[in-house]
C-alpha atoms as a PDB file:
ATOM      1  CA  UNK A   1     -10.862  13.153 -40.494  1.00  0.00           C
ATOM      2  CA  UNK A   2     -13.844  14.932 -40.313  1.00  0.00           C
ATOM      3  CA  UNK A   3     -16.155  12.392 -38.937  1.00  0.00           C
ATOM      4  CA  UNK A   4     -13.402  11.661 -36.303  1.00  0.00           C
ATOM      5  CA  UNK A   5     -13.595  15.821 -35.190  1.00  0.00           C
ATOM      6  CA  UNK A   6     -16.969  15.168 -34.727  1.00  0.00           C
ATOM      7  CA  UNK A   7     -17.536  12.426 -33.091  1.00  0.00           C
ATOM      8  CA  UNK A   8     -14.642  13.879 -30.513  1.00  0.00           C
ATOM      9  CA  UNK A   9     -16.545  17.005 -29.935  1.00  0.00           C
ATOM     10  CA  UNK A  10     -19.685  15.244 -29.286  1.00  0.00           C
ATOM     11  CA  UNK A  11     -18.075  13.254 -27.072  1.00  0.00           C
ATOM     12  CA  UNK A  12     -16.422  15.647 -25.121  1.00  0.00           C
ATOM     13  CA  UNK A  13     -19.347  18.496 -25.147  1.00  0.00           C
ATOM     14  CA  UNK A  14     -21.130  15.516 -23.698  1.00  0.00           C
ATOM     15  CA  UNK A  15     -18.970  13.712 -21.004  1.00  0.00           C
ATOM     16  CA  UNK A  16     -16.405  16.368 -21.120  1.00  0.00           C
ATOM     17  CA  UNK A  17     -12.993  13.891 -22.970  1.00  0.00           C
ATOM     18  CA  UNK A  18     -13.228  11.647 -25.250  1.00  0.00           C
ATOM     19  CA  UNK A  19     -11.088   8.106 -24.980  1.00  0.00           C
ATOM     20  CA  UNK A  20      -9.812   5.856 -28.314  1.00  0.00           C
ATOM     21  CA  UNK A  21     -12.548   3.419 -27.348  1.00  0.00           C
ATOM     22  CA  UNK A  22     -15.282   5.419 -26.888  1.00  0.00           C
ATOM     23  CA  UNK A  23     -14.593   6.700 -30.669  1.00  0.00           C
ATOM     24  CA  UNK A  24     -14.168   3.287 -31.896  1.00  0.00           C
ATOM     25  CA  UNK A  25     -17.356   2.532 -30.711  1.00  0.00           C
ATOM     26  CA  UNK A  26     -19.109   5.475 -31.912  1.00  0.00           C
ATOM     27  CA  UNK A  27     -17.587   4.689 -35.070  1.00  0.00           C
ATOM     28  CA  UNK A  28     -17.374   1.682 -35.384  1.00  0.00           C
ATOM     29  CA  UNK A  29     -13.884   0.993 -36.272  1.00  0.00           C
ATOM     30  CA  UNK A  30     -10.728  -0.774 -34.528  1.00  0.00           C
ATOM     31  CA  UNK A  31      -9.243   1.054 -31.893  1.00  0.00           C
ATOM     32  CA  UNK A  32      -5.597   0.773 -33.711  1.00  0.00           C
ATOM     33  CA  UNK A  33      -7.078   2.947 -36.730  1.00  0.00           C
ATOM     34  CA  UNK A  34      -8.577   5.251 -33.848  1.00  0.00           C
ATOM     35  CA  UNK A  35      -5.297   5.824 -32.200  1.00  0.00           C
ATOM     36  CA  UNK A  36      -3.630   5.735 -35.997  1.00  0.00           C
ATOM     37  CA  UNK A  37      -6.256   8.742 -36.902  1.00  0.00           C
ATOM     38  CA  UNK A  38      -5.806  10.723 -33.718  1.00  0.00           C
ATOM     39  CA  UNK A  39      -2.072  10.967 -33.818  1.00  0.00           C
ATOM     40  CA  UNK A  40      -2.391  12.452 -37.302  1.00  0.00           C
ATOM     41  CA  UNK A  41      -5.046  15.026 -35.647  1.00  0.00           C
ATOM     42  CA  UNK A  42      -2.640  16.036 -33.253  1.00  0.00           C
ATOM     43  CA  UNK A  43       0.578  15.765 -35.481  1.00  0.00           C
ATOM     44  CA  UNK A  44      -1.277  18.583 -37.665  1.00  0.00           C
ATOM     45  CA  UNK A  45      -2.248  20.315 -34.618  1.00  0.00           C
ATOM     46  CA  UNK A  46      -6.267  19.607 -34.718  1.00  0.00           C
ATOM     47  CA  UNK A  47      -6.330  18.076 -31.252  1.00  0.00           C
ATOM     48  CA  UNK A  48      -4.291  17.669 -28.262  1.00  0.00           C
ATOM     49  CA  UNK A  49      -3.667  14.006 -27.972  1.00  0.00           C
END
């Protein structure tokens, strides 16, 4: 979770949002466990998704 929070927050201090792919691609993951990890951000109220 923690890498995900970061990676957001450079992304949006940078280009001011932050999409699924852009993560994915930062991290280097699918974009289904992107989506999968930022609905659990938002569902404990870490992000607004």
């Amino acid at each position: 979770m923690e890498d995900y929070l970061e990676v957001i927050y450079e992304l949006v201090q940078g280009k001011g949002y932050a999409t699924t792919v852009d993560i994915s691609q930062y991290l280097n993951v699918s974009s289904h466990s992107v989506t999968k990890m930022v609905q659990r951000l938002d569902e404990g109220e870490m992000l607004i998704y």
